[in-house]
C-alpha atoms as a PDB file:
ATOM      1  CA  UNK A   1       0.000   0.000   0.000  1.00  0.00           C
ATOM      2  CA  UNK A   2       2.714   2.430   0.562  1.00  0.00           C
ATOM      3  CA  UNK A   3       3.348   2.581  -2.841  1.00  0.00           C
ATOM      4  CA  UNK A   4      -0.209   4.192  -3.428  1.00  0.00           C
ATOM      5  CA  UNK A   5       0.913   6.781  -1.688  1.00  0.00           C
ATOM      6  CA  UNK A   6       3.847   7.893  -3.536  1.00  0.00           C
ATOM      7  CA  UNK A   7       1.559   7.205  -7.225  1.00  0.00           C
ATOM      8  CA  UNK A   8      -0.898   9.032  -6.087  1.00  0.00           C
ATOM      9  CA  UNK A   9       2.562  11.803  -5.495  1.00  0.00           C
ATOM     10  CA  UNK A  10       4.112  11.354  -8.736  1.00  0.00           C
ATOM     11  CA  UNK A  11       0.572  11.946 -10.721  1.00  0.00           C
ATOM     12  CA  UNK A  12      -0.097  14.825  -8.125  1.00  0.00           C
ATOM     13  CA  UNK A  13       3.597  16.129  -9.748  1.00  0.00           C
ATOM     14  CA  UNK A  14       2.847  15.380 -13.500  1.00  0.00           C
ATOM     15  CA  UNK A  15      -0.199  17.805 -13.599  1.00  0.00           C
ATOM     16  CA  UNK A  16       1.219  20.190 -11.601  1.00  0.00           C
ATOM     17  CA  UNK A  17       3.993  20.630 -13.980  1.00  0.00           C
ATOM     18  CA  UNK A  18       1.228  20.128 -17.287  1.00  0.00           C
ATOM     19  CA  UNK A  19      -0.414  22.816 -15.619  1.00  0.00           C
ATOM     20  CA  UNK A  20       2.432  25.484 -15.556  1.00  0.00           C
ATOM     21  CA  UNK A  21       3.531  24.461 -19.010  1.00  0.00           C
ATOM     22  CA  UNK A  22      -0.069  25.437 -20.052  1.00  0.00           C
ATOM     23  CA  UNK A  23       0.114  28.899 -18.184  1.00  0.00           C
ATOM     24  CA  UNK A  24       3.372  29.450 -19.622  1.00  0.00           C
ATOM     25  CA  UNK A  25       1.757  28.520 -23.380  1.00  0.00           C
ATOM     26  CA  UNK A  26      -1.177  30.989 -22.057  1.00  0.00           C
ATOM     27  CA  UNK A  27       1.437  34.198 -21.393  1.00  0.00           C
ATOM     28  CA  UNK A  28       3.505  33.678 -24.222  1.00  0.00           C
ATOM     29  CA  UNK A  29       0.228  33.493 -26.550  1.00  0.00           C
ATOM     30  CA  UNK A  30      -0.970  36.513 -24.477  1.00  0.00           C
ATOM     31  CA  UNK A  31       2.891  38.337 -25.622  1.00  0.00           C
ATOM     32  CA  UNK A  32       1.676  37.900 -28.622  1.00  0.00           C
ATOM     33  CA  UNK A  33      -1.394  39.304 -29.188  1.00  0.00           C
ATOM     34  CA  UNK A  34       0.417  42.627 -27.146  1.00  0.00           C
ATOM     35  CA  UNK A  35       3.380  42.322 -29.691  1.00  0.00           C
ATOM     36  CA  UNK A  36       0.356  42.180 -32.898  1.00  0.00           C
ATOM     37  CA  UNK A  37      -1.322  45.326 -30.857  1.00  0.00           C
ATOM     38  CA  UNK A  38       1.882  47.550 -31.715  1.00  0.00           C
ATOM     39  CA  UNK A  39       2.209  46.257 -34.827  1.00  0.00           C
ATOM     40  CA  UNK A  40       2.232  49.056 -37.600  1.00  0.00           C
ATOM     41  CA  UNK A  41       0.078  49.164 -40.383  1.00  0.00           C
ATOM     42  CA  UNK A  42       0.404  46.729 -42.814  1.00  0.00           C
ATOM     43  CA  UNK A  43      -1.680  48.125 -45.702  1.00  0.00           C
ATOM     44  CA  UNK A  44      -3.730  45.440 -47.428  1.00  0.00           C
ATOM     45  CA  UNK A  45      -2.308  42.546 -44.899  1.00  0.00           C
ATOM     46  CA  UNK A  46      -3.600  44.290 -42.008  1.00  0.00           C
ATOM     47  CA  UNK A  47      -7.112  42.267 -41.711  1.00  0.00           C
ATOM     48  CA  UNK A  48      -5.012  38.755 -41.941  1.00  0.00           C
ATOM     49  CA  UNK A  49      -3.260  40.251 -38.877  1.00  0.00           C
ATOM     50  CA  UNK A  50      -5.885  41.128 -37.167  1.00  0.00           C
ATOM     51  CA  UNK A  51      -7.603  37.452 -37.870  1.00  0.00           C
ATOM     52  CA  UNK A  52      -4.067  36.288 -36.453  1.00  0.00           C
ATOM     53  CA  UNK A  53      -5.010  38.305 -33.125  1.00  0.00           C
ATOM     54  CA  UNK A  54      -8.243  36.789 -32.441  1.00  0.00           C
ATOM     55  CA  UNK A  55      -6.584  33.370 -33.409  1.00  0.00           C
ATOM     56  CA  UNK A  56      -4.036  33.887 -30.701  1.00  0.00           C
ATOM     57  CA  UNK A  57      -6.508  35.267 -28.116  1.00  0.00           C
ATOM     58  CA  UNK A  58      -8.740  32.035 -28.481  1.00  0.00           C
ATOM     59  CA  UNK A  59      -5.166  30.248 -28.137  1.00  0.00           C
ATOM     60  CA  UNK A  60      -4.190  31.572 -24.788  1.00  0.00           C
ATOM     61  CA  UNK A  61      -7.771  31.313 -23.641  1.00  0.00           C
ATOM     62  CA  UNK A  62      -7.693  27.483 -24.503  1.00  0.00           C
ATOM     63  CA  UNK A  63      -4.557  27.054 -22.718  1.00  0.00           C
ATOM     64  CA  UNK A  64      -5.441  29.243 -19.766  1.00  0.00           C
ATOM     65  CA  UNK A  65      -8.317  26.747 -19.261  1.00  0.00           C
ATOM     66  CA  UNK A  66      -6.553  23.703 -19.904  1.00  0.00           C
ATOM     67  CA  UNK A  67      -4.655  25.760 -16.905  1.00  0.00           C
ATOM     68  CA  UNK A  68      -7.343  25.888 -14.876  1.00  0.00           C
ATOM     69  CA  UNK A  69      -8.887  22.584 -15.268  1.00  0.00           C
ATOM     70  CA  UNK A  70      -5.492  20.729 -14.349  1.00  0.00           C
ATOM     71  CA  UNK A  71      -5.236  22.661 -11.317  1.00  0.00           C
ATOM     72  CA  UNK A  72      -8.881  21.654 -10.251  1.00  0.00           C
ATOM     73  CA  UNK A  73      -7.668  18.340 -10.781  1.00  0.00           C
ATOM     74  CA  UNK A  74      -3.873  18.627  -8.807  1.00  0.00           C
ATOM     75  CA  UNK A  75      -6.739  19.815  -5.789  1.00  0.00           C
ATOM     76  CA  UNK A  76      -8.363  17.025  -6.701  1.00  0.00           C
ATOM     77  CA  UNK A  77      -5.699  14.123  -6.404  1.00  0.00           C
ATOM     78  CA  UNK A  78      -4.049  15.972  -3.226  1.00  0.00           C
ATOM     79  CA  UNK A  79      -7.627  16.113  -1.427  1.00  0.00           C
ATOM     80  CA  UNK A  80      -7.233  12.242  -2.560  1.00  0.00           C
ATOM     81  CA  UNK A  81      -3.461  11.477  -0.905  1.00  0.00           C
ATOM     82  CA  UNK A  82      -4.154  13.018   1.915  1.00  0.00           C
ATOM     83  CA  UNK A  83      -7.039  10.516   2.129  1.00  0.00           C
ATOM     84  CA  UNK A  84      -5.483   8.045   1.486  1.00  0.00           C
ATOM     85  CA  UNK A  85      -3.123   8.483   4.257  1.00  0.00           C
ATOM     86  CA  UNK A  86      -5.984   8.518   6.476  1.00  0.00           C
ATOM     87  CA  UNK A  87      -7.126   5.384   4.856  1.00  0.00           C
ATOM     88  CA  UNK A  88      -3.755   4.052   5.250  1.00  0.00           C
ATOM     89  CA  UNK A  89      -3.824   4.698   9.158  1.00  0.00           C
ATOM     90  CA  UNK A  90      -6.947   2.702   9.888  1.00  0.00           C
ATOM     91  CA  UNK A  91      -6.059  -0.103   7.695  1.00  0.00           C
ATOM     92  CA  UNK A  92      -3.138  -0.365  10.362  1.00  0.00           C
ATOM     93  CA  UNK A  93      -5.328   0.209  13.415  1.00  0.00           C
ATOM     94  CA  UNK A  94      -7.746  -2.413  11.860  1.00  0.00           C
ATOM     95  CA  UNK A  95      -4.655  -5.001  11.433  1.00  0.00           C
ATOM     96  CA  UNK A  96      -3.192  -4.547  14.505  1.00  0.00           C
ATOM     97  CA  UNK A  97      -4.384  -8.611  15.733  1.00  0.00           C
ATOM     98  CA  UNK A  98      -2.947  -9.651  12.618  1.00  0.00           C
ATOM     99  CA  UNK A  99       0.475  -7.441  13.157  1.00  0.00           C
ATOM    100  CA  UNK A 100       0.687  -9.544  16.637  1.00  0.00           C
ATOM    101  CA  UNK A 101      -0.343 -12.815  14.798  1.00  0.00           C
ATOM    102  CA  UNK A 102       2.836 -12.175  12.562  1.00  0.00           C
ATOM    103  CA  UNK A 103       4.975 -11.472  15.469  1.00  0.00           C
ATOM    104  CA  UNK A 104       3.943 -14.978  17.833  1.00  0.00           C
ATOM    105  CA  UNK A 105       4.203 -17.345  14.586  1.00  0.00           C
ATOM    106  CA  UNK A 106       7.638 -15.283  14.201  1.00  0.00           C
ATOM    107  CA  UNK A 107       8.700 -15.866  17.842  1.00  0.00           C
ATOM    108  CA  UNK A 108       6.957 -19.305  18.053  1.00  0.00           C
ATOM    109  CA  UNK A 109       8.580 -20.312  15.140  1.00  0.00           C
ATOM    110  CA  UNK A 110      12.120 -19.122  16.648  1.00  0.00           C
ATOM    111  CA  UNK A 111      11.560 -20.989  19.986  1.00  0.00           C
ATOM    112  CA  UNK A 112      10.311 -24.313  18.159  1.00  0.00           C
ATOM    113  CA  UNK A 113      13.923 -24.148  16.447  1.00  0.00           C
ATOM    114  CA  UNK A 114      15.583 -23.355  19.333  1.00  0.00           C
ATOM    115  CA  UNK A 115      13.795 -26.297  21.058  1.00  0.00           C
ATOM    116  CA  UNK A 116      14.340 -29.059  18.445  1.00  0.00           C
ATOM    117  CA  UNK A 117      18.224 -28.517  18.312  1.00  0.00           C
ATOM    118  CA  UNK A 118      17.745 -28.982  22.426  1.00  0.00           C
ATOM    119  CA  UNK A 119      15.857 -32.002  22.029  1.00  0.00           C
ATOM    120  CA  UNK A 120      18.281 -33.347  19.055  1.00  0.00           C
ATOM    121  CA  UNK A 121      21.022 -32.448  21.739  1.00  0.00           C
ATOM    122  CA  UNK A 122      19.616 -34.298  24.689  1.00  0.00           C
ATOM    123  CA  UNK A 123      19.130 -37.743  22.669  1.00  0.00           C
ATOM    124  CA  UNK A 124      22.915 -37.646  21.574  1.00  0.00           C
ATOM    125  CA  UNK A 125      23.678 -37.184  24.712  1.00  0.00           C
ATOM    126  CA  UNK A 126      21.937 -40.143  25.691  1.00  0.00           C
ATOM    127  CA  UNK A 127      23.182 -42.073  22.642  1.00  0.00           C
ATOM    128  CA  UNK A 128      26.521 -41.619  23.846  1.00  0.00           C
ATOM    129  CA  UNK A 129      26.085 -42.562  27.514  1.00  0.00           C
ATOM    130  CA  UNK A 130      24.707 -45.562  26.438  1.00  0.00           C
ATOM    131  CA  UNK A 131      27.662 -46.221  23.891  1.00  0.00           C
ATOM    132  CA  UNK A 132      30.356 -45.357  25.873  1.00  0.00           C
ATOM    133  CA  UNK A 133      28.576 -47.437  29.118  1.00  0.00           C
ATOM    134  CA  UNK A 134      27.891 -44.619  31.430  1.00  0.00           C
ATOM    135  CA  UNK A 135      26.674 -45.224  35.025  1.00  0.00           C
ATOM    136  CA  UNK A 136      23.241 -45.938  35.953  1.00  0.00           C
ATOM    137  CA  UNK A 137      22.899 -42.188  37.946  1.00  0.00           C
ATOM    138  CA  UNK A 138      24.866 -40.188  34.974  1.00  0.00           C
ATOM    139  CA  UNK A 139      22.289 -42.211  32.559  1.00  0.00           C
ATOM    140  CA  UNK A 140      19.536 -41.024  34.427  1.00  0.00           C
ATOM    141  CA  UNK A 141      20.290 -37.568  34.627  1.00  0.00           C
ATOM    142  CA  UNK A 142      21.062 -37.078  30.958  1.00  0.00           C
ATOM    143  CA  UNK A 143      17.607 -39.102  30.149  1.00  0.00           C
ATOM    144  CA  UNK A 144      15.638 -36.628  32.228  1.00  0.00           C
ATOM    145  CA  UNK A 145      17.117 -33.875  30.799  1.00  0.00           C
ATOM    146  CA  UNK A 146      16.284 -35.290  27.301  1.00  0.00           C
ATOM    147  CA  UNK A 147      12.630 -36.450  28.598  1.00  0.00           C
ATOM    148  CA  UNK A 148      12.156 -32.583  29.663  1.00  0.00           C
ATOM    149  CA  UNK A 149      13.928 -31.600  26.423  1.00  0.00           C
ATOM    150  CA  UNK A 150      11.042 -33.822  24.727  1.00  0.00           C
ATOM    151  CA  UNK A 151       8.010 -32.152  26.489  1.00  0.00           C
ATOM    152  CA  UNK A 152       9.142 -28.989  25.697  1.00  0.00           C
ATOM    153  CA  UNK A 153       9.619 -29.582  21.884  1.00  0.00           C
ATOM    154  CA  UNK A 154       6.448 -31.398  21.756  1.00  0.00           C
ATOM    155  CA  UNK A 155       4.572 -28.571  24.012  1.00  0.00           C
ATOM    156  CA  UNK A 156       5.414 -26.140  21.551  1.00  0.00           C
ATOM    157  CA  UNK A 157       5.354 -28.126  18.085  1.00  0.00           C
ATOM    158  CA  UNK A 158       1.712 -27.802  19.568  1.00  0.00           C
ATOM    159  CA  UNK A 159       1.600 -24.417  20.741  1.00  0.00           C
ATOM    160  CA  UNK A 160       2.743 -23.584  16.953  1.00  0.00           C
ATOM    161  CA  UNK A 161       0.109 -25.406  15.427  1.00  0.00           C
ATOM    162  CA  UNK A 162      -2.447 -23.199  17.053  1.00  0.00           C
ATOM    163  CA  UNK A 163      -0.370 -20.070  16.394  1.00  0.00           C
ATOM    164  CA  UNK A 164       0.112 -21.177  12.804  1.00  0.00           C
ATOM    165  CA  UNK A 165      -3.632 -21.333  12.512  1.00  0.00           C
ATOM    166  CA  UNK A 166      -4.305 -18.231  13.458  1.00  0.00           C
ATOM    167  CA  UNK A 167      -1.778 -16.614  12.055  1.00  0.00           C
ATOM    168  CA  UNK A 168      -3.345 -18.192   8.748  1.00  0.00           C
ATOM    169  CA  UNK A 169      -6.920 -16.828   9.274  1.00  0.00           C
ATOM    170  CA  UNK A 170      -5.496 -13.443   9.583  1.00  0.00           C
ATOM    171  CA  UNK A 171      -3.878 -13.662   7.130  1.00  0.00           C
ATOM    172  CA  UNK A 172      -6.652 -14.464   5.055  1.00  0.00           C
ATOM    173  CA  UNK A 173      -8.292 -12.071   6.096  1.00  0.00           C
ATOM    174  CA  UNK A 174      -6.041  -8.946   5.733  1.00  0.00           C
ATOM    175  CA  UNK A 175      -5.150  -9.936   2.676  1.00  0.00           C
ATOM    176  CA  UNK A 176      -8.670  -9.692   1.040  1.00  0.00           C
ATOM    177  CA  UNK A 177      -8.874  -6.305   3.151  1.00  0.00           C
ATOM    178  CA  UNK A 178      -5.527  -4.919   1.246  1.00  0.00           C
ATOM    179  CA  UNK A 179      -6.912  -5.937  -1.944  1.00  0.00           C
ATOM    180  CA  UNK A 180     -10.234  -3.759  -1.071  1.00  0.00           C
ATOM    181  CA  UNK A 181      -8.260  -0.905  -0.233  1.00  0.00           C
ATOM    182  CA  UNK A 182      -5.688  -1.379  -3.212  1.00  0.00           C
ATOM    183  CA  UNK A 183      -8.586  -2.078  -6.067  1.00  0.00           C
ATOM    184  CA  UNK A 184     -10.173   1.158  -4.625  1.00  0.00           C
ATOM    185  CA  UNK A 185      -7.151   2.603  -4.858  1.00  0.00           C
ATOM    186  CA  UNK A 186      -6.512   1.597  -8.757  1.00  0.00           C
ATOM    187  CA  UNK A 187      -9.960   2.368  -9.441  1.00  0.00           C
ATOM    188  CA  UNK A 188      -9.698   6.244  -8.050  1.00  0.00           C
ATOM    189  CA  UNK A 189      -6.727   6.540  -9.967  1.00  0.00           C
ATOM    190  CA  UNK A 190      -7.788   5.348 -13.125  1.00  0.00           C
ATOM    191  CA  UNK A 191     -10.634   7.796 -12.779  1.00  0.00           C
ATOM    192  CA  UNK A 192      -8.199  10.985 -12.439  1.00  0.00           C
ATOM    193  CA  UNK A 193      -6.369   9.128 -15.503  1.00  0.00           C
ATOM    194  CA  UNK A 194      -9.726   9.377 -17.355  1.00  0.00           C
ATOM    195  CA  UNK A 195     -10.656  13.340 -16.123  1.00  0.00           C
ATOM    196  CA  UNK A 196      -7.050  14.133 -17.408  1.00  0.00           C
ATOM    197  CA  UNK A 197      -7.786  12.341 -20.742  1.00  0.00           C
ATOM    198  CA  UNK A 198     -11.176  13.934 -20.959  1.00  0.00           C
ATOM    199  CA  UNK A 199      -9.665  17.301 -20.299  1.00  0.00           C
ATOM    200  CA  UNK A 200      -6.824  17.326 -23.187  1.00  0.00           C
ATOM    201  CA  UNK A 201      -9.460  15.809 -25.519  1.00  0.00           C
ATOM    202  CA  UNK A 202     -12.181  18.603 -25.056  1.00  0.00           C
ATOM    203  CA  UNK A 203      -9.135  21.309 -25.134  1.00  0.00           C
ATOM    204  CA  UNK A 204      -7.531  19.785 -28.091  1.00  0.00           C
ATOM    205  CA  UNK A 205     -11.359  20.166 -29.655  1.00  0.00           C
ATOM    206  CA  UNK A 206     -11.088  23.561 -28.779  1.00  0.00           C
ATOM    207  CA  UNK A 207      -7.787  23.886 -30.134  1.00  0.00           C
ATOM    208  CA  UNK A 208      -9.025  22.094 -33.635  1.00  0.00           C
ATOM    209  CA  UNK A 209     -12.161  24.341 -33.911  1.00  0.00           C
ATOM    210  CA  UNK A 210      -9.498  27.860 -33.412  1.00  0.00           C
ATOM    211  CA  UNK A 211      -7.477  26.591 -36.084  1.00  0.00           C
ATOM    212  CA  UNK A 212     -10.239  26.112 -38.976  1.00  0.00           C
ATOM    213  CA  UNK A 213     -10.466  29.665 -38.570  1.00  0.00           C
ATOM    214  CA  UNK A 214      -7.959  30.101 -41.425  1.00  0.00           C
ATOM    215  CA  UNK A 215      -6.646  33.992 -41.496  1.00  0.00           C
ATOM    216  CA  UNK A 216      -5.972  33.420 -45.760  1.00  0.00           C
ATOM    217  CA  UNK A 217      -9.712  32.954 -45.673  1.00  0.00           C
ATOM    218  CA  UNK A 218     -10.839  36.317 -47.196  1.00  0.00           C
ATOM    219  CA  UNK A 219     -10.272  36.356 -51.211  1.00  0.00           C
ATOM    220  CA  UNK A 220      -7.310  39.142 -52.365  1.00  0.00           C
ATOM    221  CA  UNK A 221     -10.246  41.123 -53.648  1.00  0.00           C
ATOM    222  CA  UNK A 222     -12.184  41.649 -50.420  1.00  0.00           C
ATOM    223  CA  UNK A 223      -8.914  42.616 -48.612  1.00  0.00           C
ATOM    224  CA  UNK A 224      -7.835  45.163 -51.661  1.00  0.00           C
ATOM    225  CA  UNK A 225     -11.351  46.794 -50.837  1.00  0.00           C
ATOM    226  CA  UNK A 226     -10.806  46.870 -47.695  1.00  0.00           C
ATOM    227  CA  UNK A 227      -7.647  48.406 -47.829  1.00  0.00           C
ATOM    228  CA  UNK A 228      -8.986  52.032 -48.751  1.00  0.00           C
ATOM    229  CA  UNK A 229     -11.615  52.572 -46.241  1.00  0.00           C
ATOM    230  CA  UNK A 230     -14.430  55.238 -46.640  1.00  0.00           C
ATOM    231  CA  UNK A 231     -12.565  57.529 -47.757  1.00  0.00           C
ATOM    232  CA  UNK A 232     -10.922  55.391 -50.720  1.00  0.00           C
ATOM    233  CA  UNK A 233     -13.703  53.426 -52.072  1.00  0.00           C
ATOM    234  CA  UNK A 234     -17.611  53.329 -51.049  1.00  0.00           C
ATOM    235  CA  UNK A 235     -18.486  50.687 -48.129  1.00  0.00           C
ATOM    236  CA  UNK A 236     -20.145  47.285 -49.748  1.00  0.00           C
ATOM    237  CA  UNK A 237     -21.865  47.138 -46.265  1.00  0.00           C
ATOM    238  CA  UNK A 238     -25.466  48.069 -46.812  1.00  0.00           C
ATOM    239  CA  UNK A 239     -25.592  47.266 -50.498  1.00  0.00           C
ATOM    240  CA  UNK A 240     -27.752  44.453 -51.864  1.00  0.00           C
ATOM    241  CA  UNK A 241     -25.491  41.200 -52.655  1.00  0.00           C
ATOM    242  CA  UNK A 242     -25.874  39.807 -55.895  1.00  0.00           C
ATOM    243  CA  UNK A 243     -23.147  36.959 -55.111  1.00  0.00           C
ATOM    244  CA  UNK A 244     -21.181  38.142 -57.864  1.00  0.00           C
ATOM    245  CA  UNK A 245     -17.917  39.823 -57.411  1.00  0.00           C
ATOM    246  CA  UNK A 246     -17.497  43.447 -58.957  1.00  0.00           C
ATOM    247  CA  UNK A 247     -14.397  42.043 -60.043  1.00  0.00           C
ATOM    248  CA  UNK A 248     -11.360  39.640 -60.658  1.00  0.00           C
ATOM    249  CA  UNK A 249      -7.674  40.009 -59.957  1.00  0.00           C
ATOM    250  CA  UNK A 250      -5.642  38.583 -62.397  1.00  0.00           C
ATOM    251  CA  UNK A 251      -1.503  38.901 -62.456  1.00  0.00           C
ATOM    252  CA  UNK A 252      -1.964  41.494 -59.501  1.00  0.00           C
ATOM    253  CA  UNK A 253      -4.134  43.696 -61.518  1.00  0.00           C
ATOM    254  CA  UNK A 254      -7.793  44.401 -60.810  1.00  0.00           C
ATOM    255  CA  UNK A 255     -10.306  44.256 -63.671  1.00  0.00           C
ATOM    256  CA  UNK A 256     -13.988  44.728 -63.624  1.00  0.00           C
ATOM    257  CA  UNK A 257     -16.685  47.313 -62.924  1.00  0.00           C
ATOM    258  CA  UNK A 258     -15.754  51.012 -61.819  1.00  0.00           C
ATOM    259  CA  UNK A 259     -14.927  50.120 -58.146  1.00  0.00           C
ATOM    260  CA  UNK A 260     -12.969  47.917 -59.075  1.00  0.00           C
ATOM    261  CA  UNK A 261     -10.867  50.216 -61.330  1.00  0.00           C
ATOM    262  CA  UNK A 262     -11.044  52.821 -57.991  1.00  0.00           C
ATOM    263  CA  UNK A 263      -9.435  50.043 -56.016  1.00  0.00           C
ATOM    264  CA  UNK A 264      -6.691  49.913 -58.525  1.00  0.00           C
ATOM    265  CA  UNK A 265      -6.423  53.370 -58.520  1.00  0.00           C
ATOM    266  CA  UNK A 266      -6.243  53.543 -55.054  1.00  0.00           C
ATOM    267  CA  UNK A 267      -3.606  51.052 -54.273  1.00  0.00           C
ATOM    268  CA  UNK A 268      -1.214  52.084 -57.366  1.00  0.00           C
END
């Protein structure tokens, strides 16, 4: 479980840092749309310009809310770790019995040892007394000592038996309880995965919708008429469309009806 923690950290760290990149994307967009605002006229370009403005302005807008989202969502996963802590605290509480079922098969399992090497000891002992013909009282004393050695191995090859049960069910049981808390653990992180998804996909949408807003849009015609202004050539505003163009450009020359001609008068 422990390593939840420090995920839960390291995803906490990737959006934060996705986050300033995107607020750095946001200012330098921001730069320039102030760098376009001092930019001097540019004759006949000018409206392109001015299309690249509100291009960039939509840019650092998208980024400043991919920005903003991500940050929601670094709240989000920190609200999240420090929850997990707190989940992480109770799990222990709640597996204290099983803590102290680890230690006693640990210690049990250290004093059975300990006990069959005695026991192993005690019966050589005897082996040898008998070999080497020992007297009756030296016999006796080393066959208590392995008869007492006996009891005790066999007392606790029994007393680990129940330990080793218990120790089992525990077990068991904690086990299933880590899995709980580590599937809901995968399953709250999969959904940040999926909000972080869901946010670059709706800002890359956003993204993809600023950019079919081509600036080379507007025909060289409608920005040579522009060009002039009201005091060049009449304004078309107003003025019933007939869908037809008053006229063509051909080899950077304007040909057609008379304000056409004025537009070509105007800009030579």
């Amino acid at each position: 479980m422990k390593s939840g923690v420090m995920a839960a950290k390291e995803l906490s760290d990737y959006l934060r840092e996705m986050s300033r990149i995107q607020e750095d994307c946001s200012k330098a967009h921001l730069k320039m749309v102030k760098q376009l605002n001092t930019t001097a006229p540019c004759g006949t370009f000018s409206p392109v310009l001015v299309a690249f403005k509100a291009a960039t302005e939509k840019f650092a807008s998208v980024h400043n809310l991919w920005m903003v989202k991500l940050t929601d969502l670094v709240k989000e996963v920190a609200r999240y770790s420090d929850e997990l802590h707190r989940t992480h605290k109770k799990v222990k509480e709640d597996e204290a019995p099983t803590l102290e079922a680890v230690k006693a098969i640990q210690e049990t399992t250290a004093m059975l040892q300990k006990a069959k090497e005695a026991y192993k000891q005690r019966c050589l002992e005897v082996e040898k007394l008998k070999r080497e013909g020992a007297g009756t009282k030296e016999l006796e004393k080393a066959e208590a000592k392995f008869r007492k050695a006996q009891e005790e191995y066999k007392a606790l090859v029994d007393r680990y038996c129940v330990v080793r049960d218990d120790f089992e069910k525990k077990m068991t049981l904690a086990a299933k309880h880590f899995q709980q808390v580590e599937a809901a653990h995968l399953n709250q992180m999969r959904e940040f995965v999926e909000a972080y998804c869901k946010v670059v996909d709706d800002n890359n949408n956003q993204w993809g919708r600023v950019s079919e807003s081509r600036p080379c849009e507007p025909p060289v015609y409608d920005l040579l008429i522009r060009f002039p202004g009201p005091a060049g050539i009449p304004d078309r505003a107003g003025r019933p469309d007939d869908g037809q163009p008053d006229g063509d450009v051909r080899n950077g020359q304007v040909h057609g009806t008379g304000e056409a001609r004025s537009v070509r008068r105007v800009c030579l």
